[in-house]
Protein backbone atom coordinates (compact mmCIF):
# COMPACT_ATOMS: atom_id res chain seq x y z
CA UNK A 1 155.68 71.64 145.99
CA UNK A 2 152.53 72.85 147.13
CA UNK A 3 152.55 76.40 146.28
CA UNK A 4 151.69 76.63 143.11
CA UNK A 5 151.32 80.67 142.74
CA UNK A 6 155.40 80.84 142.83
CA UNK A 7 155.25 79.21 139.38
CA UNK A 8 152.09 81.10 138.10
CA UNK A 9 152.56 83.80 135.54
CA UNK A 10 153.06 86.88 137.06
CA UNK A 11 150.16 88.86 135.87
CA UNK A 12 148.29 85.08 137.19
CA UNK A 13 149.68 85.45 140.81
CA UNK A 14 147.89 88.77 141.84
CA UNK A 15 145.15 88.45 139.89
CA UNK A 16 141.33 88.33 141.28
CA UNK A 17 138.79 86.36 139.24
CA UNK A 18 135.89 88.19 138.16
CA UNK A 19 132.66 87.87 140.47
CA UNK A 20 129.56 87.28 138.59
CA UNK A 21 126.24 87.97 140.06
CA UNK A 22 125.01 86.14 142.66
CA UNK A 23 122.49 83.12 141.14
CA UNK A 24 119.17 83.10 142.61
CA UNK A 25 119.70 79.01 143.44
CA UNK A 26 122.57 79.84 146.07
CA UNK A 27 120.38 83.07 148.00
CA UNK A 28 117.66 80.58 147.96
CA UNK A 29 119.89 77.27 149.60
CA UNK A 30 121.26 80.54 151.79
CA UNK A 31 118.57 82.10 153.22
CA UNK A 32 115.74 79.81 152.70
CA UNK A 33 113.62 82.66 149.85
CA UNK A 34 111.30 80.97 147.93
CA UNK A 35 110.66 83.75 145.57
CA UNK A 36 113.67 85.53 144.79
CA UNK A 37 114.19 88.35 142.33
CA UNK A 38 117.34 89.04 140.30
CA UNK A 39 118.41 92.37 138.78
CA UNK A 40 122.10 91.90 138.96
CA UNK A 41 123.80 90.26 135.69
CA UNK A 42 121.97 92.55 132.75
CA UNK A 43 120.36 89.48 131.45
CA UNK A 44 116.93 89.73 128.75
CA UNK A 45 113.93 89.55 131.45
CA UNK A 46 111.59 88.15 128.88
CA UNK A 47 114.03 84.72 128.28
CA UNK A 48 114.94 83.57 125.10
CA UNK A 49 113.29 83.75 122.01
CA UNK A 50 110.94 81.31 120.83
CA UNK A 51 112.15 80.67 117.86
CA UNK A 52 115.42 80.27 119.53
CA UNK A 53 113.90 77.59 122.06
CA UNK A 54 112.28 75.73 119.00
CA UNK A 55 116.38 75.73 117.13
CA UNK A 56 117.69 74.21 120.17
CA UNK A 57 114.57 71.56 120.14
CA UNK A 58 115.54 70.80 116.76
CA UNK A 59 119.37 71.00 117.09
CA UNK A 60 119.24 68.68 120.62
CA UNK A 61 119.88 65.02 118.80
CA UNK A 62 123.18 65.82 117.41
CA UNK A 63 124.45 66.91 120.44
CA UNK A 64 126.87 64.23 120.70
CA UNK A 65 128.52 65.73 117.50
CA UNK A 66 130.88 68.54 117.13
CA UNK A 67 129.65 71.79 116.29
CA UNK A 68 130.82 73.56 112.80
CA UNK A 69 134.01 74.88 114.00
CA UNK A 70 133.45 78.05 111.22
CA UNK A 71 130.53 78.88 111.98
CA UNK A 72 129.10 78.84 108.82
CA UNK A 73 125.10 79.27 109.52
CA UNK A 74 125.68 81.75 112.09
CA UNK A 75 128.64 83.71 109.68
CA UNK A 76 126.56 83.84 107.42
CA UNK A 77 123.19 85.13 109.01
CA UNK A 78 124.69 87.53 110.71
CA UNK A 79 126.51 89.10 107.72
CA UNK A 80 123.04 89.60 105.95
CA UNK A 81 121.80 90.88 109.30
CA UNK A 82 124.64 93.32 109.51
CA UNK A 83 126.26 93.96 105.65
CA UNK A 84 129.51 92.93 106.09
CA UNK A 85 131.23 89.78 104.73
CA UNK A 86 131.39 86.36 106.66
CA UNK A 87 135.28 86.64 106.52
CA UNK A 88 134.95 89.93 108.88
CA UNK A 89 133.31 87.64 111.22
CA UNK A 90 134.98 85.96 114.17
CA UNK A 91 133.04 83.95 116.47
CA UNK A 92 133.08 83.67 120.59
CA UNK A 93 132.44 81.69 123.74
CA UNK A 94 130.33 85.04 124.52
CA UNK A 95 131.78 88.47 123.55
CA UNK A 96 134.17 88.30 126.82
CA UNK A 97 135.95 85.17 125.06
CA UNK A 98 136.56 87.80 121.89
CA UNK A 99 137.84 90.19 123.98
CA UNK A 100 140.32 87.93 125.54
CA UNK A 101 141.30 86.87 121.84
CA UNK A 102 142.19 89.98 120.41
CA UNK A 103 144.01 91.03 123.48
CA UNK A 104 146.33 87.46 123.20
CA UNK A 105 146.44 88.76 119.37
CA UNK A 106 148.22 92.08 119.47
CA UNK A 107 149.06 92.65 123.10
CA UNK A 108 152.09 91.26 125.42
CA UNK A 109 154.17 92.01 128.26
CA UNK A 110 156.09 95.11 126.43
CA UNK A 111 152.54 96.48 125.58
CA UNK A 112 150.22 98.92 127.24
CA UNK A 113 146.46 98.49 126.77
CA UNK A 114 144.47 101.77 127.58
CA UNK A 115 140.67 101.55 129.05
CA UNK A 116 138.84 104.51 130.82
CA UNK A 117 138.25 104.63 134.91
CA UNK A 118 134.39 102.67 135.43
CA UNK A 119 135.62 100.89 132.70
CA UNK A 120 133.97 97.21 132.04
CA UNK A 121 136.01 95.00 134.60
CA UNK A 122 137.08 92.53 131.95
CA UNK A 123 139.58 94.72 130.86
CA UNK A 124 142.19 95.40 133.28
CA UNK A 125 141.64 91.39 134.32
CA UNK A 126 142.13 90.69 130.84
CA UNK A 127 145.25 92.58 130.43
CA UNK A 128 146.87 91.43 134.02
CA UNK A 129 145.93 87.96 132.76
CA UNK A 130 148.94 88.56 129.73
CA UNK A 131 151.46 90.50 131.67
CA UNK A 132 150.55 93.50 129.86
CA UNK A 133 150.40 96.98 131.14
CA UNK A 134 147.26 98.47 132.02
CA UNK A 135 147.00 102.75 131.62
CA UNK A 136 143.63 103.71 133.07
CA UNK A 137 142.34 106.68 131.62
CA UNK A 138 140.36 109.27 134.22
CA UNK A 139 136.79 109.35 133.70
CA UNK A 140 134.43 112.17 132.94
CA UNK A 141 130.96 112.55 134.40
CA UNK A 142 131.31 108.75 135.00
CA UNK A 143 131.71 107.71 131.59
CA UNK A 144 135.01 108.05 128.81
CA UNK A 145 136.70 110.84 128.65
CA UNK A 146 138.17 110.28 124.84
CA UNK A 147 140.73 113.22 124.89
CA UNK A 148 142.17 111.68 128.31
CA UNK A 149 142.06 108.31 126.95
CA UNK A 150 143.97 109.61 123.71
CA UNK A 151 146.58 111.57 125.73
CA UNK A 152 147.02 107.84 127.02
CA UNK A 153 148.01 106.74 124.03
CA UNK A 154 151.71 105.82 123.95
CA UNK A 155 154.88 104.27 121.39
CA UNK A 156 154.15 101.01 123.22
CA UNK A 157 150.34 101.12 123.32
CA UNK A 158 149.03 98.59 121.14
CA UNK A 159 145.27 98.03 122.42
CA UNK A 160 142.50 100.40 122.93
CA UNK A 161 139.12 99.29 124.99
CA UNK A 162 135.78 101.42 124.69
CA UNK A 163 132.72 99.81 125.99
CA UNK A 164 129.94 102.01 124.29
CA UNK A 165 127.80 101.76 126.21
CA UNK A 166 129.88 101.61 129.29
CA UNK A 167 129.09 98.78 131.77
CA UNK A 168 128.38 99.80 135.04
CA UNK A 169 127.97 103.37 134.77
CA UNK A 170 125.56 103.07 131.45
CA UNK A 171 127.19 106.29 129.69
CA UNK A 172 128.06 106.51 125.93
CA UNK A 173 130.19 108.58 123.89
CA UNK A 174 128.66 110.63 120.67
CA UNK A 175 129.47 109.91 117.29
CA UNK A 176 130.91 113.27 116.51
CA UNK A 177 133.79 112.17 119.88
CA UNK A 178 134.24 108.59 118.86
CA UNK A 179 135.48 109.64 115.37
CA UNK A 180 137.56 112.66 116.28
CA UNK A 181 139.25 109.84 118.46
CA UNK A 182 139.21 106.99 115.67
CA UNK A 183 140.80 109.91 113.42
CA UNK A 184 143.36 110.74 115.81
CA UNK A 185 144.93 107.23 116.92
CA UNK A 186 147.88 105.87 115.45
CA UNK A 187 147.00 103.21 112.72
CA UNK A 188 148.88 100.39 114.22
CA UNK A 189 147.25 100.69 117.45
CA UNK A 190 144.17 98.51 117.13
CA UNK A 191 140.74 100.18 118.81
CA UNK A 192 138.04 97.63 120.62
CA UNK A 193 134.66 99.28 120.63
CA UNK A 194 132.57 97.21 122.94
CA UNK A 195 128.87 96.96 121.83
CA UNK A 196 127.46 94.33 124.05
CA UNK A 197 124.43 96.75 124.73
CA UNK A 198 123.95 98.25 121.09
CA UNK A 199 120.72 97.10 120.35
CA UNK A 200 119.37 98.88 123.36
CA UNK A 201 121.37 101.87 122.54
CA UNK A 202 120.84 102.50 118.97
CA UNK A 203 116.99 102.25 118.92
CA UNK A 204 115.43 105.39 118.92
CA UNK A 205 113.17 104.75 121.81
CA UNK A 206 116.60 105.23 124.20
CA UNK A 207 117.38 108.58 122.74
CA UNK A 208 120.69 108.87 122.77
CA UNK A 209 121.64 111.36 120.95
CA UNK A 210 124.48 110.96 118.30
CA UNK A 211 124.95 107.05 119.03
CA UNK A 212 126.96 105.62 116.39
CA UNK A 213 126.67 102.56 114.38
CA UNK A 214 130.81 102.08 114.37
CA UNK A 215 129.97 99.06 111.79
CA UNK A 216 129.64 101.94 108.97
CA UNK A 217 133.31 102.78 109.88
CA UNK A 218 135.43 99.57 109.18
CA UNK A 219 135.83 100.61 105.89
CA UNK A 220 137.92 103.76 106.70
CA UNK A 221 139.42 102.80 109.89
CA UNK A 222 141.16 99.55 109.58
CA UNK A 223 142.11 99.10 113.06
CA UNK A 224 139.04 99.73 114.19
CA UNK A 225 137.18 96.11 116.06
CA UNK A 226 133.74 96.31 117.13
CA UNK A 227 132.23 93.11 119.20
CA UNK A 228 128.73 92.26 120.17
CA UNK A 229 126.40 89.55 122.14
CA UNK A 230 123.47 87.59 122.53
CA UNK A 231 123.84 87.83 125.67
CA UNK A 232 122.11 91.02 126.35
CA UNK A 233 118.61 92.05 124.36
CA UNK A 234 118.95 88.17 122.19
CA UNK A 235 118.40 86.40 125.53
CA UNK A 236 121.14 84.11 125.37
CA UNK A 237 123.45 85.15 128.23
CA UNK A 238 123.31 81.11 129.23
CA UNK A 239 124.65 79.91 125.75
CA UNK A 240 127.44 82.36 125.43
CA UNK A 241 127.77 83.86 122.14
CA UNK A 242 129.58 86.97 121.14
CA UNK A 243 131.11 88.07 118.09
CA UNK A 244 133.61 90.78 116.49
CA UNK A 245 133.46 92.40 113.22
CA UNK A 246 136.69 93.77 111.59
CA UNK A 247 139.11 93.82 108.73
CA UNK A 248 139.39 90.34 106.84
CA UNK A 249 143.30 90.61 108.39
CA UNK A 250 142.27 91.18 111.48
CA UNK A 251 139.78 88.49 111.50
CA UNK A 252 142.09 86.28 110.11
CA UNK A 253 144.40 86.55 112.64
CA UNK A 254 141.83 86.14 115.62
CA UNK A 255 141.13 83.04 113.88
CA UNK A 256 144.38 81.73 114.26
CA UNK A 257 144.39 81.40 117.91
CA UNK A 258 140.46 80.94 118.37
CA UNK A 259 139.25 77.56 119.85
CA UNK A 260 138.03 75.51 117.24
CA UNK A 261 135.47 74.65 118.96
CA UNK A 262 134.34 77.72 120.90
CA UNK A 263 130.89 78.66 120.23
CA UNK A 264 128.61 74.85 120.83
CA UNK A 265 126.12 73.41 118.95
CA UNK A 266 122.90 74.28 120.51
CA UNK A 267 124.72 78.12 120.90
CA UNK A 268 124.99 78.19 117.05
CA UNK A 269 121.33 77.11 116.36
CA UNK A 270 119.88 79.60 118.80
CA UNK A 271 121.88 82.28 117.99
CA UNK A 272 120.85 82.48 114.42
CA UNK A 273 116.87 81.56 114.72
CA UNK A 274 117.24 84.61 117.46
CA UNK A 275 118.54 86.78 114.65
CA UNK A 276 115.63 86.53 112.55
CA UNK A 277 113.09 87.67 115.44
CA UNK A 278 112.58 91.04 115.04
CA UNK A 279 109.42 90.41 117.04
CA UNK A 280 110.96 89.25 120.17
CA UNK A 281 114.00 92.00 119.41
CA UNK A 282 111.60 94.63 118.99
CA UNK A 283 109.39 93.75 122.73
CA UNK A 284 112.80 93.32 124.45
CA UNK A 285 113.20 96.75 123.78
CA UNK A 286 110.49 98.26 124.84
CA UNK A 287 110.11 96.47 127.95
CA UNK A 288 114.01 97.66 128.29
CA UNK A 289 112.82 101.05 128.15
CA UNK A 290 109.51 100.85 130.17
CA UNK A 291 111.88 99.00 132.84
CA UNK A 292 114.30 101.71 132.82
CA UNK A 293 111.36 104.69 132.78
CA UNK A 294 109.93 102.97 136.01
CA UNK A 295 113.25 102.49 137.72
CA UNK A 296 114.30 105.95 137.09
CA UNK A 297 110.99 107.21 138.63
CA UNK A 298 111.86 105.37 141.23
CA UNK A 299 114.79 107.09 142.01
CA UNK A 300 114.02 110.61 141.53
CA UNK A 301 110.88 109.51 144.00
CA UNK A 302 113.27 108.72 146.99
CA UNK A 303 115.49 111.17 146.24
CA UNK A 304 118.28 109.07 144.91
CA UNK A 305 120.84 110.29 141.72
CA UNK A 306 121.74 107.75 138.88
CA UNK A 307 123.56 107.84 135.78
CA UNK A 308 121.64 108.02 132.84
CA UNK A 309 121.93 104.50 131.07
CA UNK A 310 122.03 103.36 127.37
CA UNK A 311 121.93 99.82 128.68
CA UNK A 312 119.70 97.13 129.94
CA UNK A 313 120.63 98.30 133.24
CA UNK A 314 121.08 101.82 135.64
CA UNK A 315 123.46 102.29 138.62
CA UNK A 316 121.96 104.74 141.52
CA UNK A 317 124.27 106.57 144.23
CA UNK A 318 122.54 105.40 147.78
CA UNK A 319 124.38 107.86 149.53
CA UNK A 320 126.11 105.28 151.94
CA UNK A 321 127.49 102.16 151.65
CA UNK A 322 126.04 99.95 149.20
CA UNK A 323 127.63 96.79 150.29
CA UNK A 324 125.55 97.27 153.26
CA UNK A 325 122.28 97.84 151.75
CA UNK A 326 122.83 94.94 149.36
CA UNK A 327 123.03 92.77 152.09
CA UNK A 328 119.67 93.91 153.26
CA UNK A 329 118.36 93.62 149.67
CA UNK A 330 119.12 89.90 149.67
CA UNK A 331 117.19 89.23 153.24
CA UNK A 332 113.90 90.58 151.07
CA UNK A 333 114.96 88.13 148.51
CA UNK A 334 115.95 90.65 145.90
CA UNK A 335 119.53 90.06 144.38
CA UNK A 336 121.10 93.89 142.47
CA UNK A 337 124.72 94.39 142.29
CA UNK A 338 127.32 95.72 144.51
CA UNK A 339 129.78 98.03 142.14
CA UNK A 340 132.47 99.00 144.72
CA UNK A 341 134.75 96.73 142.76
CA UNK A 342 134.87 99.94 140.70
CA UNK A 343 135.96 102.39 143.08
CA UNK A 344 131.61 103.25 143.30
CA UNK A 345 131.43 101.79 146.77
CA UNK A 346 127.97 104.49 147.26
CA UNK A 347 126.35 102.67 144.08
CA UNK A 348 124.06 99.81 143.06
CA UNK A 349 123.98 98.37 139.63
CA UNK A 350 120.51 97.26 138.97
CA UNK A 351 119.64 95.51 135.97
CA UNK A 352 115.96 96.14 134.16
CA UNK A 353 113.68 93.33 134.60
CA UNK A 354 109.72 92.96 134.16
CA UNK A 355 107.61 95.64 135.83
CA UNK A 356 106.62 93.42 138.91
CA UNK A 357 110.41 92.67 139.86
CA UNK A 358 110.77 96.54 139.01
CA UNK A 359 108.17 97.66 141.59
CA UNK A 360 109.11 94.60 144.00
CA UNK A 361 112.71 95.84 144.33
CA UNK A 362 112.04 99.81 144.74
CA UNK A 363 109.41 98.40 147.73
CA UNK A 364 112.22 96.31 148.78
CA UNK A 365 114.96 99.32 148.48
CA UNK A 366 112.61 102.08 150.15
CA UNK A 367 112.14 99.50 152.71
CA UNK A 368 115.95 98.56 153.76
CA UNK A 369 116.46 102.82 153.52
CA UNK A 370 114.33 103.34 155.96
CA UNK A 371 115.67 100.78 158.08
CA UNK A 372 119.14 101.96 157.64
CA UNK A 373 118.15 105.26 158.76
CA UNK A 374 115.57 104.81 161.45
């Protein structure tokens, strides 16, 4: 038997694999670019932290032994760093591997998982990948529409996805929204908020008015999960570490079906050493929000609309189709990404990088425009 699909599960058979951004080793072996410049996968443009470079150094001889299965350095740094207790704490392969954790936790094929339209595209693979149903909530202005998402809400829901801020459209939702929703949801429907870009978001420098820290709320809603990464301003998107914080129950039962194994040795080490660099946190930030200042004029230079972002990142509307134009992008050696996988085929999701691959890929995008319309 050679077709192995017929005995896939369903929600396996149909399913597309997500597409990552394109690495800057395979438009280099492509088109022969020496120098190549790459704004598509929301990764820390500074690299990691030092002190995280020196862990890993330190941590590379014991490689050939497992790594703590619990945790237990990492557990417990980040529950000083954050004031919750290590048993709140459950540990991932990156904060996608969470996701996909709690999902196998509470959700089957008789349940419905709700996630807004633009939603991260984790979701609805993550919820095909169970047999579960998916209810996608319509959007407003782009980002989650909270009182669409709770009219959603059904007997048979039992898992509710907000990425705050939203990857790709970069829009948040308020404090004051989020807990009117929170308040509002039955109690045995559990409620993901997705913070893979709070430590962008919630510094003051972003301005993002009413952006919650949904930590403070555990405490008075119990259903309530919120995950995070190092992947984003730590600098680790190559290591893969994510985590959730939530009731001890809920944690416990993650833990049940976690990998024992999930999160490696030198991902531990690095992780934690990057915790206690408020330094590095603190210029990640503010190159984040120079980055995004200088894209943004950019845009408003050659006329182009974007949504305003609370990320490491900013989509802009090129008023055609992007596929196209990203295409020409990666013959100037400059590799952004293509977001028509979410229904924006006119948009470009570019990730904020240092102010020289800033400037070189608004030369680079004024330069295919023209083309395009000569």
């Amino acid at each position: 038997m050679n077709n192995f699909v017929e005995i896939a599960t369903p929600g396996v058979r149909s399913l597309k694999p997500y597409q990552p951004g394109k690495p800057i080793e395979e438009l280099q072996r492509e088109l022969g670019i020496a120098e190549v410049v790459k704004l598509a996968s929301n990764e820390n443009p500074l690299g990691p932290s030092p002190l995280a470079l020196k862990a890993i150094q330190q941590q590379l001889l014991d490689t050939a032994r497992y790594p703590d299965g619990n945790g237990f350095v990492l557990k417990k740094a980040l529950a000083a760093h954050l004031g919750v207790s290590e048993a709140q704490i459950t540990l991932g392969n990156g904060s996608n591997d969470v996701l996909e954790l709690i999902a196998r936790t509470f959700a089957d094929q008789d349940a419905e998982i709700v996630f807004s339209q633009y939603a991260f595209a984790m979701y609805p693979i993550i919820t095909q990948a169970i047999n579960a149903k998916a209810v996608k909530a319509p959007a407003r202005q782009w980002g989650h529409d909270l009182d669409a998402m709770l009219a959603a809400i059904t007997e048979t829901t039992k898992l509710v996805f907000i990425a705050n801020p939203n990857n790709p459209t970069g829009t948040w939702v308020n404090e004051q929204n989020l807990r009117h929703f929170l308040e509002n949801v039955p109690r045995k429907v559990i409620v993901v908020v997705d913070e893979a870009y709070f430590e962008y978001a919630s510094d003051p420098s972003m301005q993002l008015a009413g952006y919650p820290d949904t930590l403070d709320w555990l405490q008075r809603f119990p259903n309530l999960i919120v995950t995070r990464t190092f992947s984003k301003a730590y600098g680790l998107a190559g290591l893969r570490v994510g985590y959730a914080v939530s009731h001890e129950g809920i944690a416990d039962l993650l833990n049940r079906i976690r990998q024992p194994f999930n999160v490696n040795h030198l991902a531990l080490a690095a992780a934690a050493a990057a915790l206690s660099d408020s330094e590095y946190l603190q210029q990640a930030i503010k190159t984040n929000y120079e980055g995004l200042k200088q894209l943004q004029e950019g845009f408003h230079a050659m006329g182009l609309d974007y949504i305003p972002s609370g990320g490491n990142f900013v989509s802009v509307d090129v008023g055609e189709d992007a596929a196209d134009l990203y295409q020409a992008l990666l013959r100037e050696g400059v590799i952004v990404r293509p977001v028509g996988n979410y229904n924006m085929p006119h948009h470009l999701r570019i990730s904020v990088g240092l102010e020289l691959e800033n400037e070189r890929f608004l030369k680079a995008l004024a330069t295919v425009m023209a083309a395009c319309h000569a």
